[in-house]
Protein backbone atom coordinates (compact mmCIF):
# COMPACT_ATOMS: atom_id res chain seq x y z
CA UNK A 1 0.00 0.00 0.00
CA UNK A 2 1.69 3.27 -0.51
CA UNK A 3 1.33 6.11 1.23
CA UNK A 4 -1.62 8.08 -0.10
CA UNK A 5 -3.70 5.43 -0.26
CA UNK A 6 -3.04 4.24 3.28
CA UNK A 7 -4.43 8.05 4.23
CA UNK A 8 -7.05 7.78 2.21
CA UNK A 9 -8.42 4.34 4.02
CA UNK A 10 -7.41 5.56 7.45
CA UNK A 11 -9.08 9.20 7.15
CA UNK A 12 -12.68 7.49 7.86
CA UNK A 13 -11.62 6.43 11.11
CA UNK A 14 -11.05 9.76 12.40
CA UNK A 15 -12.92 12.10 10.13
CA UNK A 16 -15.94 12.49 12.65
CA UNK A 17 -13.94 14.46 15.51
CA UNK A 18 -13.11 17.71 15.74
CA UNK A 19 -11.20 19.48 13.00
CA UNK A 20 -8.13 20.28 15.55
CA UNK A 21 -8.29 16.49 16.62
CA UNK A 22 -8.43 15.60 12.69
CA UNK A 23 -5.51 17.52 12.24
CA UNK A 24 -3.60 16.33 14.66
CA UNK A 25 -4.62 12.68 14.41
CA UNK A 26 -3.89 12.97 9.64
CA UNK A 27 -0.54 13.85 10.82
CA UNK A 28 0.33 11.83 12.99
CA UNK A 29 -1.05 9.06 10.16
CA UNK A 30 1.01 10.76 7.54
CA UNK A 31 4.10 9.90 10.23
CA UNK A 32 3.25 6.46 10.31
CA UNK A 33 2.41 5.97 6.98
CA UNK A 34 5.98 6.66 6.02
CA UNK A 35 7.54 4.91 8.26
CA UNK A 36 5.06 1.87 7.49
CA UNK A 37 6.38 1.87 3.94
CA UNK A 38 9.72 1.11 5.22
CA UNK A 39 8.38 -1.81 7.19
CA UNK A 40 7.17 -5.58 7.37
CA UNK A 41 4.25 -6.80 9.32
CA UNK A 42 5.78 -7.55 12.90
CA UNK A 43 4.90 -10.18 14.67
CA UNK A 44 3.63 -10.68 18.39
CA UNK A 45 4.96 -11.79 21.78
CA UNK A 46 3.96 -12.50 24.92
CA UNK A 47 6.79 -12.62 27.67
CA UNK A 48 6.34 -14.09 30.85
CA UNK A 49 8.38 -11.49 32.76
CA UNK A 50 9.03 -13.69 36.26
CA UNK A 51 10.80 -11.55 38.79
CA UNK A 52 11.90 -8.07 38.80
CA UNK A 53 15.67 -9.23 39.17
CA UNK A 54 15.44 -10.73 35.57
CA UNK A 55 15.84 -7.58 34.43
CA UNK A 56 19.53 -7.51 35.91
CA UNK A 57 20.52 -11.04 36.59
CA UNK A 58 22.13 -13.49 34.00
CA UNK A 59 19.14 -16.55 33.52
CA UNK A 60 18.27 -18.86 30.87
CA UNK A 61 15.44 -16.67 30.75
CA UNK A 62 16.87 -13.30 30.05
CA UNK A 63 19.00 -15.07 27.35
CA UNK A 64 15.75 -16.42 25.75
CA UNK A 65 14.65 -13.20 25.52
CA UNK A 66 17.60 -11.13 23.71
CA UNK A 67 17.47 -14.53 21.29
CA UNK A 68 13.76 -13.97 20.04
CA UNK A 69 14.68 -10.09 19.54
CA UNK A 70 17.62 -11.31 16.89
CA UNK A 71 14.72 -13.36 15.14
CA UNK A 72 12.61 -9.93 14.67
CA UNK A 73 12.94 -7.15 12.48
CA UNK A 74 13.92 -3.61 14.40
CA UNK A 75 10.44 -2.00 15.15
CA UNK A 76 9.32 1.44 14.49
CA UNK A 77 7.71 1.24 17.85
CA UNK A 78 6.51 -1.11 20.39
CA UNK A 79 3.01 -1.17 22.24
CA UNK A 80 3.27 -3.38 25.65
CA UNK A 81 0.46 -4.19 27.48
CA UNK A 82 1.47 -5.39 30.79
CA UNK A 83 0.37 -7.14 34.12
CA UNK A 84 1.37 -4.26 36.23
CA UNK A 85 -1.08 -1.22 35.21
CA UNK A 86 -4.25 -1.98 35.91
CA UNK A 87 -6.92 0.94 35.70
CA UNK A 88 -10.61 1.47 35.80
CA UNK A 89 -10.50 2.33 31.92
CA UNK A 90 -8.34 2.00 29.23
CA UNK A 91 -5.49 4.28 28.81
CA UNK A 92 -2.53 4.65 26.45
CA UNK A 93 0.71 6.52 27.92
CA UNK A 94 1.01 9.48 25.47
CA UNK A 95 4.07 11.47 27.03
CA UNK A 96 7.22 11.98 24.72
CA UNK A 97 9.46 10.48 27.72
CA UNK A 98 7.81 8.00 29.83
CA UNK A 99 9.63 7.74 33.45
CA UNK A 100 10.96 3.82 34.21
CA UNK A 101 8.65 2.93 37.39
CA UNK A 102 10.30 0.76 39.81
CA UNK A 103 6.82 -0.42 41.40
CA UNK A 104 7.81 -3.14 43.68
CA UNK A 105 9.57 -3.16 47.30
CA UNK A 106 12.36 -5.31 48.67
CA UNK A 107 14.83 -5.67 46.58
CA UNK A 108 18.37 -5.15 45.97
CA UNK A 109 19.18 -1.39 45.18
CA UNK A 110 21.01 -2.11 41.94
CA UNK A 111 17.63 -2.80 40.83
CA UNK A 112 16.32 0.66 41.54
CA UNK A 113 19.04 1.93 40.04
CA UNK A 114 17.86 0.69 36.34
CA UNK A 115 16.63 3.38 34.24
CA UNK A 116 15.49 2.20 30.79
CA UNK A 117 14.85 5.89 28.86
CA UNK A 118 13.13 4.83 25.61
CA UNK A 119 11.12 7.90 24.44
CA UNK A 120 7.79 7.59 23.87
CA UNK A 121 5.38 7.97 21.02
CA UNK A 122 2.48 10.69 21.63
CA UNK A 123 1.83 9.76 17.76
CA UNK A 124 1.02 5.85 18.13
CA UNK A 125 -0.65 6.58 21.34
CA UNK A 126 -3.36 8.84 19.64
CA UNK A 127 -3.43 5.60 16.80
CA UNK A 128 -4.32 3.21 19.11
CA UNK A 129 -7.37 5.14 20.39
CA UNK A 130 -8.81 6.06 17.02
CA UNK A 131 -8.33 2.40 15.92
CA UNK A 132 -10.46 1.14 19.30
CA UNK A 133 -14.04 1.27 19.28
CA UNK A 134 -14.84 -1.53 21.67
CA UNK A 135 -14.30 0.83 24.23
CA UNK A 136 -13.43 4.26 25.02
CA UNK A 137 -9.51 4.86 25.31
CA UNK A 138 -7.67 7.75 27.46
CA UNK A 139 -4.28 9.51 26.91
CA UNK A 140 -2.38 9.21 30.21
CA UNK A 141 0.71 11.75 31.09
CA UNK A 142 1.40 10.51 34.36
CA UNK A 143 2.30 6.86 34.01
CA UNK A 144 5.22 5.85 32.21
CA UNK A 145 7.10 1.90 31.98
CA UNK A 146 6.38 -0.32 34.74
CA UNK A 147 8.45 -3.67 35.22
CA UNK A 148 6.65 -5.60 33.66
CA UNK A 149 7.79 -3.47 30.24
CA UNK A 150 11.24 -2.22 31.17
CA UNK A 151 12.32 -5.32 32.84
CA UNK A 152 12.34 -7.37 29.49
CA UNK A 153 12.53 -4.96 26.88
CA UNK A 154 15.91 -3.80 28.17
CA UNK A 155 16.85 -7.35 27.02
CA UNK A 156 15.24 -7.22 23.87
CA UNK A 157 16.67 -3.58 23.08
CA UNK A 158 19.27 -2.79 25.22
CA UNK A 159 20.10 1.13 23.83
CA UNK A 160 16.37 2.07 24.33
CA UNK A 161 16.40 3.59 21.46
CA UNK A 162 12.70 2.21 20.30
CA UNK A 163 9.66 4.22 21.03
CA UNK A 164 7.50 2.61 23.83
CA UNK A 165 3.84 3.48 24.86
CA UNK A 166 1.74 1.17 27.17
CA UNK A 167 -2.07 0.22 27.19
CA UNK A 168 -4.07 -0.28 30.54
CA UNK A 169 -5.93 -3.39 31.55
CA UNK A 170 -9.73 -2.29 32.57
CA UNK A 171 -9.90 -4.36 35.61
CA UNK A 172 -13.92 -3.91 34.53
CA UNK A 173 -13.85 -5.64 31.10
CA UNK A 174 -14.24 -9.19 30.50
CA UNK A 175 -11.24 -11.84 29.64
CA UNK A 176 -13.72 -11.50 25.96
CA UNK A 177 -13.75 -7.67 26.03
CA UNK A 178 -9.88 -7.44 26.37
CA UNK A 179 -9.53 -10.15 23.42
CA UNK A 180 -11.73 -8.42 20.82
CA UNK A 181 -9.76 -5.22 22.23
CA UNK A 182 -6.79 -6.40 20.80
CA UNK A 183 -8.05 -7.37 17.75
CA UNK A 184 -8.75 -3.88 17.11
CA UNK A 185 -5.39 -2.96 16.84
CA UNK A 186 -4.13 -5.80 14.34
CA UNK A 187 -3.53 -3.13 11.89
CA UNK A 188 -0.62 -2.04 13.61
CA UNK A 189 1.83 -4.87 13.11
CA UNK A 190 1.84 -4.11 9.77
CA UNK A 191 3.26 -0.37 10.67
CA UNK A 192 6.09 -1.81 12.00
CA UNK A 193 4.62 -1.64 15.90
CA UNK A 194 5.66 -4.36 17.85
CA UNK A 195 3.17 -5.42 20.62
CA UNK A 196 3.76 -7.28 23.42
CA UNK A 197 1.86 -9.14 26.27
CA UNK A 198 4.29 -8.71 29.38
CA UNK A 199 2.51 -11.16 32.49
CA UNK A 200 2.99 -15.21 33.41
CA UNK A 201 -0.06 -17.54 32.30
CA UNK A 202 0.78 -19.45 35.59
CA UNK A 203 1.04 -17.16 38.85
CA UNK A 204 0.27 -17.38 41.88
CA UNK A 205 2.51 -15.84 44.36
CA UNK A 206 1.05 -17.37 47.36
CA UNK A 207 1.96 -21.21 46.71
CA UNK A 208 5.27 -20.16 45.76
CA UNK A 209 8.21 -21.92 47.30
CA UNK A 210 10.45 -19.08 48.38
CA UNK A 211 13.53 -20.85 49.49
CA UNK A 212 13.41 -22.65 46.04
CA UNK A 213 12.39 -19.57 43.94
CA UNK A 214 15.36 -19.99 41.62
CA UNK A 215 14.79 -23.42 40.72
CA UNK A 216 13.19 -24.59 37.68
CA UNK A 217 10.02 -27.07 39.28
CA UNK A 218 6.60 -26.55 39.01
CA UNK A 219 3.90 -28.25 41.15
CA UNK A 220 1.94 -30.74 39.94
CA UNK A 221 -0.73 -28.30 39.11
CA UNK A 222 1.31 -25.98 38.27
CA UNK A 223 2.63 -28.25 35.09
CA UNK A 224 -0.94 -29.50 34.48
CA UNK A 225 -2.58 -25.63 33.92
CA UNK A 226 0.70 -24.84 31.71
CA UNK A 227 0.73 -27.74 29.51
CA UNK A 228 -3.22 -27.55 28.58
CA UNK A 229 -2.33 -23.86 28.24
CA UNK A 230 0.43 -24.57 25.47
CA UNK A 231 -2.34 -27.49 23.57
CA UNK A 232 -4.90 -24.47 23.47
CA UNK A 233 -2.55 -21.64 22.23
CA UNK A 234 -0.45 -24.33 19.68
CA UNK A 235 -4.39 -25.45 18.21
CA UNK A 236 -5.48 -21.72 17.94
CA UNK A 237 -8.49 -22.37 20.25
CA UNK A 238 -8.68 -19.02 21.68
CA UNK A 239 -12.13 -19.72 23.04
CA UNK A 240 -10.89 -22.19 26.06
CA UNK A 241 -8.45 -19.27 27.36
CA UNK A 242 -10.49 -16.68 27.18
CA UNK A 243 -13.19 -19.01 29.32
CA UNK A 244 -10.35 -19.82 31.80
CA UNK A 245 -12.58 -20.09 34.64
CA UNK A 246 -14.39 -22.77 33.45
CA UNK A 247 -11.12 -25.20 32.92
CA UNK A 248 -10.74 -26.49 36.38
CA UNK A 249 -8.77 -26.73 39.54
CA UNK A 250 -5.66 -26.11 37.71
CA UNK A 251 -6.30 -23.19 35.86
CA UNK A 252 -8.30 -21.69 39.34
CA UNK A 253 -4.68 -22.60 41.12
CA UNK A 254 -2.89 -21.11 38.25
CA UNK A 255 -4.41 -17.81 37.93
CA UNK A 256 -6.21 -16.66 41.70
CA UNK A 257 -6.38 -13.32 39.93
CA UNK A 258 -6.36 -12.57 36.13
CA UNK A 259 -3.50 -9.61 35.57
CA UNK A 260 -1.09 -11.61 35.00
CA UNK A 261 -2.59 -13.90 32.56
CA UNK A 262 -4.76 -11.01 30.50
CA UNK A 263 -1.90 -10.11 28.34
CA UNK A 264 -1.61 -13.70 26.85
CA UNK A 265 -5.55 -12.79 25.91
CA UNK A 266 -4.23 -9.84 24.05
CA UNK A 267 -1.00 -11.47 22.40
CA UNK A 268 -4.17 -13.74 21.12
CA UNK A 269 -6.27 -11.51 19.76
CA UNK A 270 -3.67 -10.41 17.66
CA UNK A 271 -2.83 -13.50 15.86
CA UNK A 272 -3.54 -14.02 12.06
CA UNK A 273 -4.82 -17.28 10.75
CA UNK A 274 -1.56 -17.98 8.73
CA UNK A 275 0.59 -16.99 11.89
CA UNK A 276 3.10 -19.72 12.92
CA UNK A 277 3.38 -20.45 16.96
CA UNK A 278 6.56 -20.77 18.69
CA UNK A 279 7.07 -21.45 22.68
CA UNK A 280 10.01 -20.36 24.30
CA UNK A 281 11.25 -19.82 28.04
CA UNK A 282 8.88 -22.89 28.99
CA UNK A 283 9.82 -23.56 32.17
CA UNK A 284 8.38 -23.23 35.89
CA UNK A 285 10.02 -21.82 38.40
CA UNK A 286 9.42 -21.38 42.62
CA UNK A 287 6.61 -23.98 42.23
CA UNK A 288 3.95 -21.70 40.98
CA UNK A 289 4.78 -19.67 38.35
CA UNK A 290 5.73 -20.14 34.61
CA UNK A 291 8.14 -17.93 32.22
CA UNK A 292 6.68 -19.39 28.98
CA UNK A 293 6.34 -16.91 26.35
CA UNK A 294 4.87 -17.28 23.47
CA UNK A 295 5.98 -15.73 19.72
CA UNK A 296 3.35 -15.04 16.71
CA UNK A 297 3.90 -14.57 13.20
């Protein structure tokens, strides 16, 4: 598609608002459009994240992750939905510097000491919301990257030097809401946009085995919720995920509250029928939680 005639099929999609919003919003198309015509359609991951300390400590896990990034072309941006920001509403962070949150206690002080200072992208913020209809979307100014972005994307692209915005999970919507959500946005892997689910589909911090938090063992459970998990994401059956709660024991064990796994639902909604599946990082660790991550297209 070149570029006027990507304008000319986006321009319906914002043509009702105000002229000042139009403006804004045709430019900030024109932007993407030419950067779109330098790029291939990108595909999807979800990362399961684990502890904050991956983000400084040498694992299996955080060498998983800088592997899949040399397997993906160099995005024009990248759109993370993570575990950790959780709002009535759905907001995109729309500031041209997001701050790097360090929203967690306890730990050692090299860890507050990470900054990760991608700039962000007030342009694909105000994209996302004119592409999402499902529900209304917000700009936010006062977030910025939480852990669950910076903590593997500073393995992935280690001079920040990628745009970054994040998208809110509605603690009101439905597992279904937050899939068709996504789909919404499909359009934007093929601008170059990276998006990525940042959670664990198996967490549950209160089972986990503390003194054994850096071994690799699940409980029996555990292996069981993470296993049927991989069958239904491998066959494409969406529709078992996003009914989680009616799987069983396992899946009730494996996710006591849904933050963590919602971003798997969005890494899903994303996926194109043609889309190959790849698992990587699939191991448990500390009993009751699971890094597998999942890559799409």
């Amino acid at each position: 598609m070149n570029r006027k005639t990507f304008i000319k099929t986006m321009v319906p999609l914002i043509a009702a608002g105000p002229i000042t919003s139009f403006a804004m919003k045709l430019n900030t198309l024109t932007k993407l459009a030419n950067q779109a015509g330098k790029s291939v359609k990108m595909p999807v991951l979800f990362l399961g994240h684990g502890s904050p300390m991956n983000a400084i400590e040498e694992n299996e896990f955080v060498t998983g992750f800088r592997a899949i990034a040399t397997t993906i072309p160099k995005p024009t941006a990248i759109l993370c939905i993570s575990a950790h920001w959780e709002t009535r509403g759905t907001f995109v962070t729309a500031m041209e510097n997001p701050k790097t949150i360090h929203d967690f206690g306890g730990f050692p002080k090299a860890l507050f000491e990470v900054q990760y200072p991608a700039p962000g992208s007030p342009e694909l913020a105000n994209v996302t919301r004119s592409l999402i209809s499902k529900t209304e979307v917000g700009l936010d100014d006062k977030w910025g990257l939480d852990h669950g972005a910076w903590s593997v994307i500073k393995h992935l692209y280690p001079k920040a030097d990628i745009p970054i915005i994040q998208m809110s999970l509605d603690y009101t919507q439905s597992p279904q809401n937050h899939y068709e959500i996504a789909q919404q946005i499909k359009s934007l892997r093929e601008k170059g946009v990276l998006i990525i689910g940042s959670g664990n589909i198996v967490h549950n911090l209160r089972m986990v085995s503390w003194q054994r938090l850096n071994d690799t063992f699940g409980y029996d459970w555990a292996v069981e919720a993470n296993d049927q998990m991989k069958k239904f994401i491998l066959n494409g059956d969406h529709k078992q995920l996003i009914n989680f709660r009616s799987q069983g024991k396992a899946f009730d064990l494996a996710i006591p509250t849904p933050e963590h796994y919602l971003p798997l639902l969005y890494s899903l909604g994303l996926q194109d029928k043609n889309d190959e599946i790849s698992i990587f990082n699939d191991k448990a660790v500390g009993g009751s939680l699971t890094m597998t991550s999942v890559r799409i297209g």
